[in-house]
Protein backbone atom coordinates (compact mmCIF):
# COMPACT_ATOMS: atom_id res chain seq x y z
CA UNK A 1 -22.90 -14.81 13.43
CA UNK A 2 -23.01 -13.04 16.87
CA UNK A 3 -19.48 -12.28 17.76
CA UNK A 4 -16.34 -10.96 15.14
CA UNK A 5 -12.97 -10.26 15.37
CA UNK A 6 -10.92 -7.21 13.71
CA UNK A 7 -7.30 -7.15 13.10
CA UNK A 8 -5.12 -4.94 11.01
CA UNK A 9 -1.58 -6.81 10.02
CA UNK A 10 1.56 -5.98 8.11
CA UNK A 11 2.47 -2.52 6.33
CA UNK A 12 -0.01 0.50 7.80
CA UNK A 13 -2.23 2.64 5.18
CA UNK A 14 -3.99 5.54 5.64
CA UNK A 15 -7.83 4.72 5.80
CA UNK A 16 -7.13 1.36 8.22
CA UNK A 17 -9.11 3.61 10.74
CA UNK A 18 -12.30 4.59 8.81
CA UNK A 19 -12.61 0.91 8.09
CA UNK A 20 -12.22 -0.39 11.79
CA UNK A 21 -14.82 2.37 13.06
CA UNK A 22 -17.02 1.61 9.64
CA UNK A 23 -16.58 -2.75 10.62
CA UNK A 24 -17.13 -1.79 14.43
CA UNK A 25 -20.26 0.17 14.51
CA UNK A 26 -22.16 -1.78 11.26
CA UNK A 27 -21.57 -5.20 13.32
CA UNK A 28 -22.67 -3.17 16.53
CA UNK A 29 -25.76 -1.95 14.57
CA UNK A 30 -26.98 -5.74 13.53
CA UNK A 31 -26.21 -6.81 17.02
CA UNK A 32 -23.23 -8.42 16.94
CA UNK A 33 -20.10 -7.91 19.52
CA UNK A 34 -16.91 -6.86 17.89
CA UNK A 35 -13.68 -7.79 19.56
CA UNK A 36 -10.20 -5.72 18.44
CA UNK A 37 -7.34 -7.93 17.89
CA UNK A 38 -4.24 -5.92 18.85
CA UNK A 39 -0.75 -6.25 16.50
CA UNK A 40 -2.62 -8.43 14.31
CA UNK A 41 -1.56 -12.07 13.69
CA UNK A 42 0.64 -11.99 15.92
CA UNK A 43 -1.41 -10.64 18.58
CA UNK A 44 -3.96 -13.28 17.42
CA UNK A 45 -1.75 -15.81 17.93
CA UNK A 46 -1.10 -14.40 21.92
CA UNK A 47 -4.36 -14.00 22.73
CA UNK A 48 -4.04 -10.01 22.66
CA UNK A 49 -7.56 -9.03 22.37
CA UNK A 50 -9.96 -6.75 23.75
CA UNK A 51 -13.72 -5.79 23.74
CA UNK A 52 -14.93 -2.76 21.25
CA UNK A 53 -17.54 -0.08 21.86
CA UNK A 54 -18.69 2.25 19.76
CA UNK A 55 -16.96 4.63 21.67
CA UNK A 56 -13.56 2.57 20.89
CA UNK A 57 -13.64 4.05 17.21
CA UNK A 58 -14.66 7.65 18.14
CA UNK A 59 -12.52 10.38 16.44
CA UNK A 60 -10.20 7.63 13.94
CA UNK A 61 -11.64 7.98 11.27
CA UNK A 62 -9.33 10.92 10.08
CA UNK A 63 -6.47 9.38 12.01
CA UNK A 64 -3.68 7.39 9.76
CA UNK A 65 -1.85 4.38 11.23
CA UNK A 66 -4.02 1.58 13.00
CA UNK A 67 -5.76 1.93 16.37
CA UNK A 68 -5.60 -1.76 16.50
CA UNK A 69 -1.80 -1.49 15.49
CA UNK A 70 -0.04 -4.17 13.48
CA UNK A 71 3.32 -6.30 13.39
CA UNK A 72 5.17 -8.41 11.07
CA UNK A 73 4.38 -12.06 11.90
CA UNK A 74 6.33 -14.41 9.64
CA UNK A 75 5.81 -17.74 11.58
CA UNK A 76 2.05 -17.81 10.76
CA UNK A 77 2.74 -19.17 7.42
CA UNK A 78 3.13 -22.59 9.51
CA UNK A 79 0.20 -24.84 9.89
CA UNK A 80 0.55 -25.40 14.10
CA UNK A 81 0.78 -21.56 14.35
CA UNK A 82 -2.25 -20.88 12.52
CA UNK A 83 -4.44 -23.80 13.96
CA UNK A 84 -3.24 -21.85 17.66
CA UNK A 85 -4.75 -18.51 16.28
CA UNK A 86 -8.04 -20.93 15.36
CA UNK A 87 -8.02 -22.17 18.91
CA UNK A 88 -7.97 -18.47 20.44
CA UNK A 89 -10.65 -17.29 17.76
CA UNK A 90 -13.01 -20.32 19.48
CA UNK A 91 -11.66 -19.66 23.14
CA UNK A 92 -13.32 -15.94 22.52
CA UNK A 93 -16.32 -16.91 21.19
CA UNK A 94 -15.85 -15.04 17.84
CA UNK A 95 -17.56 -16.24 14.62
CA UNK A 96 -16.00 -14.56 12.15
CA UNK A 97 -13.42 -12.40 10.72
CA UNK A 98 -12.60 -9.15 9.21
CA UNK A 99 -8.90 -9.07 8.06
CA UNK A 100 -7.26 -5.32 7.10
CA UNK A 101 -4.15 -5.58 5.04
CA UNK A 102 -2.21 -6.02 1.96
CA UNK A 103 -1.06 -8.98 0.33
CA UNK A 104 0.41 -11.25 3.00
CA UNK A 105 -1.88 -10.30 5.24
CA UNK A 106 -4.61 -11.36 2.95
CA UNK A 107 -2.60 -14.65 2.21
CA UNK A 108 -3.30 -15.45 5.92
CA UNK A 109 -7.10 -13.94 5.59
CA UNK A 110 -6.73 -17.10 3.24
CA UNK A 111 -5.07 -19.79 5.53
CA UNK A 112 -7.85 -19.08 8.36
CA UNK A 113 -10.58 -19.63 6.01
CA UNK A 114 -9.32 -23.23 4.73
CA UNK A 115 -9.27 -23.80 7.98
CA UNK A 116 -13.11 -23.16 8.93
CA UNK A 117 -13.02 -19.24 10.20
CA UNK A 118 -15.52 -17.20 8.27
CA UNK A 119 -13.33 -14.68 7.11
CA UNK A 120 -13.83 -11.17 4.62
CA UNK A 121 -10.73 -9.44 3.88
CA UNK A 122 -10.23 -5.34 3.20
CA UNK A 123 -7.53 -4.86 0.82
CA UNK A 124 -5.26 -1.79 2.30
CA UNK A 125 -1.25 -1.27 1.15
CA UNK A 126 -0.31 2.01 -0.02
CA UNK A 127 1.60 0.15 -3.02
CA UNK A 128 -2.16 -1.05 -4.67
CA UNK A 129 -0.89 -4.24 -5.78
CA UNK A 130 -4.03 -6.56 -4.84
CA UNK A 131 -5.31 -8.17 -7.60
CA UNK A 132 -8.93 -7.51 -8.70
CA UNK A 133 -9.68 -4.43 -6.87
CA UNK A 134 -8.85 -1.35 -8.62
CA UNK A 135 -7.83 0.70 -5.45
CA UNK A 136 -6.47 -0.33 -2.18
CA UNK A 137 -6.78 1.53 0.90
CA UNK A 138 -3.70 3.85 1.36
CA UNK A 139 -3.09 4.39 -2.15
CA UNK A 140 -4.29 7.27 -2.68
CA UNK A 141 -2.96 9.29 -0.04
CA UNK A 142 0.46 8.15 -0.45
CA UNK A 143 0.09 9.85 -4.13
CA UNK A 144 -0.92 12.47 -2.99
CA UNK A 145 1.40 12.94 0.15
CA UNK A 146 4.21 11.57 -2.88
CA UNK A 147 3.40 14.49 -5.63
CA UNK A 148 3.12 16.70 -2.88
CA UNK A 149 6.48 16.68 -1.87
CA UNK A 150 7.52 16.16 -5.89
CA UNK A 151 5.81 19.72 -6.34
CA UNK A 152 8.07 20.87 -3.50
CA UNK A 153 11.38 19.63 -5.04
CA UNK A 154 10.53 20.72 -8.46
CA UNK A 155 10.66 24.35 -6.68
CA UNK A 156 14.14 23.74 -5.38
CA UNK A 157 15.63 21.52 -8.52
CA UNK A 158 14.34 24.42 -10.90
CA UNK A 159 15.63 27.42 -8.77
CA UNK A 160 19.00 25.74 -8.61
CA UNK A 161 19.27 23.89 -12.40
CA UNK A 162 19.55 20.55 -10.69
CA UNK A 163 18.34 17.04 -11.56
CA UNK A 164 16.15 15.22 -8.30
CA UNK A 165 15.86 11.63 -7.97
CA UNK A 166 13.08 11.16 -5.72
CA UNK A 167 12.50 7.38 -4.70
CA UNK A 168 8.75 6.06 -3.57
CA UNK A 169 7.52 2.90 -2.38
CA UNK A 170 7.44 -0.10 -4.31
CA UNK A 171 8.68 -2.88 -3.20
CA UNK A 172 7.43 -5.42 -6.01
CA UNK A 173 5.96 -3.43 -8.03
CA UNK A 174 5.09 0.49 -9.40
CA UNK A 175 1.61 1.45 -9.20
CA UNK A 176 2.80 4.37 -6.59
CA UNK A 177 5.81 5.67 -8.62
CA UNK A 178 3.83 5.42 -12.03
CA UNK A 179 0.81 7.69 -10.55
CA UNK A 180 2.72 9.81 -8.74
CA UNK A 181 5.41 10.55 -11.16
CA UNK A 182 3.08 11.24 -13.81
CA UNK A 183 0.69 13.55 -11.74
CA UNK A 184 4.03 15.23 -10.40
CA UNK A 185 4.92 16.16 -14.27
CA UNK A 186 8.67 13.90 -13.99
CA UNK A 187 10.28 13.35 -17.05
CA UNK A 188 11.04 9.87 -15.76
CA UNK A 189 9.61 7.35 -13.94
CA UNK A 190 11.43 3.84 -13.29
CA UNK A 191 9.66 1.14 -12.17
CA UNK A 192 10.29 -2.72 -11.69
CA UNK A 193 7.52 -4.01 -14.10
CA UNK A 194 9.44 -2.61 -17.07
CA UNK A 195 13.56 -2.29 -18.20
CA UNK A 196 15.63 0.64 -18.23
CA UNK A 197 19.02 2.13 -19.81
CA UNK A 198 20.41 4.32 -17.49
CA UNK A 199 22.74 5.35 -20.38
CA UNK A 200 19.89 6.57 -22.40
CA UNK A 201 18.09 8.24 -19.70
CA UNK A 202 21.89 10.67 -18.74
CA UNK A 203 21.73 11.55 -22.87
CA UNK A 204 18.41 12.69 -22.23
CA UNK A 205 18.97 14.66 -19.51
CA UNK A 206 21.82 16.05 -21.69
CA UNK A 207 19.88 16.61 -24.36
CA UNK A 208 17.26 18.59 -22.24
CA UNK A 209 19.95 21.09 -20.82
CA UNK A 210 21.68 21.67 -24.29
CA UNK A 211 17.84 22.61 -25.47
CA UNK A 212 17.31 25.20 -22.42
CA UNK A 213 15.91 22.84 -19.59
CA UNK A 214 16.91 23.81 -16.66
CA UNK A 215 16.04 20.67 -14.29
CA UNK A 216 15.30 16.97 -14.17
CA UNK A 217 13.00 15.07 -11.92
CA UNK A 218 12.90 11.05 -11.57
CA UNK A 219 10.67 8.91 -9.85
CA UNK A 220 12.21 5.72 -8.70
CA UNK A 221 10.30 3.06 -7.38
CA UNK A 222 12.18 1.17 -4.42
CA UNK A 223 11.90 -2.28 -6.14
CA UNK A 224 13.63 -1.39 -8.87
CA UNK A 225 17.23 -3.71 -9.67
CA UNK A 226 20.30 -1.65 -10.16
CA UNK A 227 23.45 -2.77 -9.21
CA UNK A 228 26.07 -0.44 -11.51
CA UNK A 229 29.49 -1.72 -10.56
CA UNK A 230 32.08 -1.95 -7.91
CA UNK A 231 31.68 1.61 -6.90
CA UNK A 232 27.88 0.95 -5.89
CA UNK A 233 27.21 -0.97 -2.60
CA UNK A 234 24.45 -3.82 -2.55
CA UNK A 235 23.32 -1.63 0.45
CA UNK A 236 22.73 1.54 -1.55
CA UNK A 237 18.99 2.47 -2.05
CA UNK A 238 17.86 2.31 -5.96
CA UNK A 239 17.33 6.09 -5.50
CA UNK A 240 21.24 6.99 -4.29
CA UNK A 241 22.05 4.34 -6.71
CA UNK A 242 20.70 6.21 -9.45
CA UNK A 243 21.45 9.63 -8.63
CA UNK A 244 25.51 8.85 -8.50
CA UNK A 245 24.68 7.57 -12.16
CA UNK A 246 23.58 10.59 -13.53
CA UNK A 247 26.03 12.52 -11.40
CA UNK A 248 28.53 10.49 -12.77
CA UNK A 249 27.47 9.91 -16.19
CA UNK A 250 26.25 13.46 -16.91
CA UNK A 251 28.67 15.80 -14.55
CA UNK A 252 25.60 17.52 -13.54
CA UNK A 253 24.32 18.64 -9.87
CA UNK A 254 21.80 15.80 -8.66
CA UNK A 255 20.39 15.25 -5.48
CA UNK A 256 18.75 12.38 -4.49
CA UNK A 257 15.32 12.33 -1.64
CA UNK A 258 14.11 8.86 -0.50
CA UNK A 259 10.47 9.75 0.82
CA UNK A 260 10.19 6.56 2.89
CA UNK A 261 7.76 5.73 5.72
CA UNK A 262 6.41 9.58 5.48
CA UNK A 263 4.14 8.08 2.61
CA UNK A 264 2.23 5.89 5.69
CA UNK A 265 1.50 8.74 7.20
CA UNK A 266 -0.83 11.86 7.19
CA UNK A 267 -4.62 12.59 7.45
CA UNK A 268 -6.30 10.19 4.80
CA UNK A 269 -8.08 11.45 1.78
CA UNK A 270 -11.50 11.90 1.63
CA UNK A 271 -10.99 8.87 -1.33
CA UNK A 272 -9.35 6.76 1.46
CA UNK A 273 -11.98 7.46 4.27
CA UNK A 274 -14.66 6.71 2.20
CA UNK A 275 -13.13 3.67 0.79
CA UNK A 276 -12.41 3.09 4.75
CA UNK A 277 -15.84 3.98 5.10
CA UNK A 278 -17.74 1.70 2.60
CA UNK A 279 -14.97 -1.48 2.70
CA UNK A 280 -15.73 -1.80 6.14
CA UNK A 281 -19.40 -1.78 6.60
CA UNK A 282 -19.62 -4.50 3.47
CA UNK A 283 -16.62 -6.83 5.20
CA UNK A 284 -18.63 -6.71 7.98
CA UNK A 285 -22.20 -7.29 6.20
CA UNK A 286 -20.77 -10.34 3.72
CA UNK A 287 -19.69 -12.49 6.97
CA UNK A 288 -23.06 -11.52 8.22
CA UNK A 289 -24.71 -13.24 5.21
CA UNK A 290 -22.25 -15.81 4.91
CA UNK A 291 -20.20 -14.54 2.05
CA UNK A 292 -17.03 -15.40 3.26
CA UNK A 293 -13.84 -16.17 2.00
CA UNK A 294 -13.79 -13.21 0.22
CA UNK A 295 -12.17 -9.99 -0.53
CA UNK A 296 -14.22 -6.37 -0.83
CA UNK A 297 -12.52 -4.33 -3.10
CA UNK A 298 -13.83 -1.64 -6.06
CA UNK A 299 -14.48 -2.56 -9.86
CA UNK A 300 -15.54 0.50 -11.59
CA UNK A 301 -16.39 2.45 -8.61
CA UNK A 302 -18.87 -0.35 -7.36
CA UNK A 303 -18.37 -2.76 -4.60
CA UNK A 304 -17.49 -6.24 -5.42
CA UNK A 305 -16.65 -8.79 -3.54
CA UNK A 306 -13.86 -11.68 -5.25
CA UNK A 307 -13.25 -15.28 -4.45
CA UNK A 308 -9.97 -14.86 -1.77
CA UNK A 309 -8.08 -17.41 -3.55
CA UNK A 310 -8.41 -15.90 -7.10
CA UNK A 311 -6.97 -12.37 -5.43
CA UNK A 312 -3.80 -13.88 -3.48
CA UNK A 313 -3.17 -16.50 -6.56
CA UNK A 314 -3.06 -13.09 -8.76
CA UNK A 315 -0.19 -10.49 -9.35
CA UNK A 316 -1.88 -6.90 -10.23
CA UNK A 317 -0.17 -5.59 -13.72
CA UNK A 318 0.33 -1.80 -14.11
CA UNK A 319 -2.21 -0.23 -16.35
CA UNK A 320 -0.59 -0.39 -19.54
CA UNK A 321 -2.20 2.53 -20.67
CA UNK A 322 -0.71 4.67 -17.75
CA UNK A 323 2.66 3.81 -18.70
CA UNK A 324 1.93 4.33 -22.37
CA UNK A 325 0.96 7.92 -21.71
CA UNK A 326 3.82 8.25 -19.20
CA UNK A 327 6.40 7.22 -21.91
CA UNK A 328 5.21 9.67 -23.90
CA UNK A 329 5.12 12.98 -22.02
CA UNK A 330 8.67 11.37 -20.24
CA UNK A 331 12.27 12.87 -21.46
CA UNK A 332 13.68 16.69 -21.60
């Protein structure tokens, strides 16, 4: 191993950059050159590539986003695609792989490494839904950045004796909503994993105001189903979807706040920058050994490293125990 490759792809997650500088100067340190992939499979698959210094990863590691940057790349789930990315790894001399991303970026982590590229993925989606590892990189700045701005419209929905529907990312699942809806204090949180009566929730709200509550907040994670009738377009986020519900159901004041892309972004946690921090250097220290095809991730606050296969074949379940808790404290 004299020569790797870094590449962030798909969704961007605060901590990306504490684990390029961390890759970068470890590989530097055992001698090896590191080459940046830019926009990451699909700048792979162009050739779009550059030499790294240790100077290339100066003042990132509190940055969010991706100095390498990233793009969507759907094509490289076929077979000619990905044997042209192999070809370009050869053409630039690199000998192995570190791949930053969340699940289908790790799927392709995957496709390279059936193929013959020593690769080590770093698991990083702000949505935590990697199997294995207990935290992903992102996560936990996107909870905080979340309850954060939960905090904020509790001010507003209590001053005003409103309900707030405030919808998170989520897209398959509700690690994000769960967390941050229980550490914002919501009295409900709606997720895809589990089934909801919308009907039951709006007499609970009503309940709460006849009792002397004087506000409502709901975490909604995006991925959750809710078509409600002719009156709701297919178009209409979960959140809006939702809010007209209760508005309609209950006659009460409800305003509805889709947080969106805002939970990419921000200064990283000291969590995330040390996750960053420590993914990185081991990525970069298992293809050095020749532990490859695998994923680092975090099992009871040690590093582990799991078979890559066993972690994209896997779907991550909530903790159980979370929503238990949740369910209890939830309602007016």
């Amino acid at each position: 191993m004299k020569r790797i490759g870094i590449l962030t792809s798909g969704g961007d997650a605060p901590g990306m950059n504490a684990a390029i500088r961390s890759a970068t100067r470890t590989a530097l340190y055992h001698g090896l050159s590191v080459v940046g992939i830019y926009r990451g499979y699909q700048g792979l698959v162009e050739g779009d590539m550059f030499e790294m210094s240790s100077r290339s990863v100066g003042d990132t590691i509190q940055r969010a986003g991706t100095m390498l940057r990233s793009a969507r790349c759907p094509e490289f789930e076929s077979y000619e695609v990905q044997k042209r990315a192999v070809e370009n790894l050869a053409a630039s001399g690199i000998d192995g792989l570190v791949v930053i991303g969340g699940d289908g970026s790790l799927r392709g982590a995957a496709a390279l490494s059936k193929l013959g590229v020593p690769t080590v993925g770093i698991p990083a989606t702000v949505d935590n839904d990697i199997a294995c590892t207990d935290y992903s990189l992102g996560f936990d700045t996107a909870v905080n950045t979340a309850v954060d701005a939960i905090t904020k419209i509790r001010d507003t929905a209590s001053s005003h004796g409103r309900n707030n529907v405030v919808e998170v990312m989520g897209r398959d699942t509700g690690h994000l909503a769960l967390a941050a809806g229980i550490a914002g204090g919501a009295e409900y949180i709606l997720i895809p994993e589990k089934p909801f009566d919308i009907q039951e929730i709006c007499e609970g709200i009503e309940r709460g105001y006849a009792s002397g509550k004087t506000h409502c907040i709901i975490v909604v994670a995006e991925g959750v189903g809710g078509y409600f009738g002719p009156d709701m377009s297919l178009y209409d986020s979960i959140g809006f979807q939702i809010g007209q519900q209760v508005r309609k159901r209950t006659g009460l004041q409800t305003r509805v706040t889709v947080l969106g892309h805002i939970q990419r972004g921000g200064t990283p946690t000291v969590k995330d920058r040390l996750l960053g921090t420590m993914f990185g250097s081991r990525a970069v220290e298992a293809l050095i050994h020749g532990d490859t095809s695998k994923i680092v991730g975090l099992s009871g606050n040690r590093l582990c490293l799991f078979d890559i296969e066993e972690v994209v074949s896997k779907r991550k379940p909530i903790d159980e125990e979370m929503y238990r808790v949740a369910t209890l404290l939830s309602g007016m």
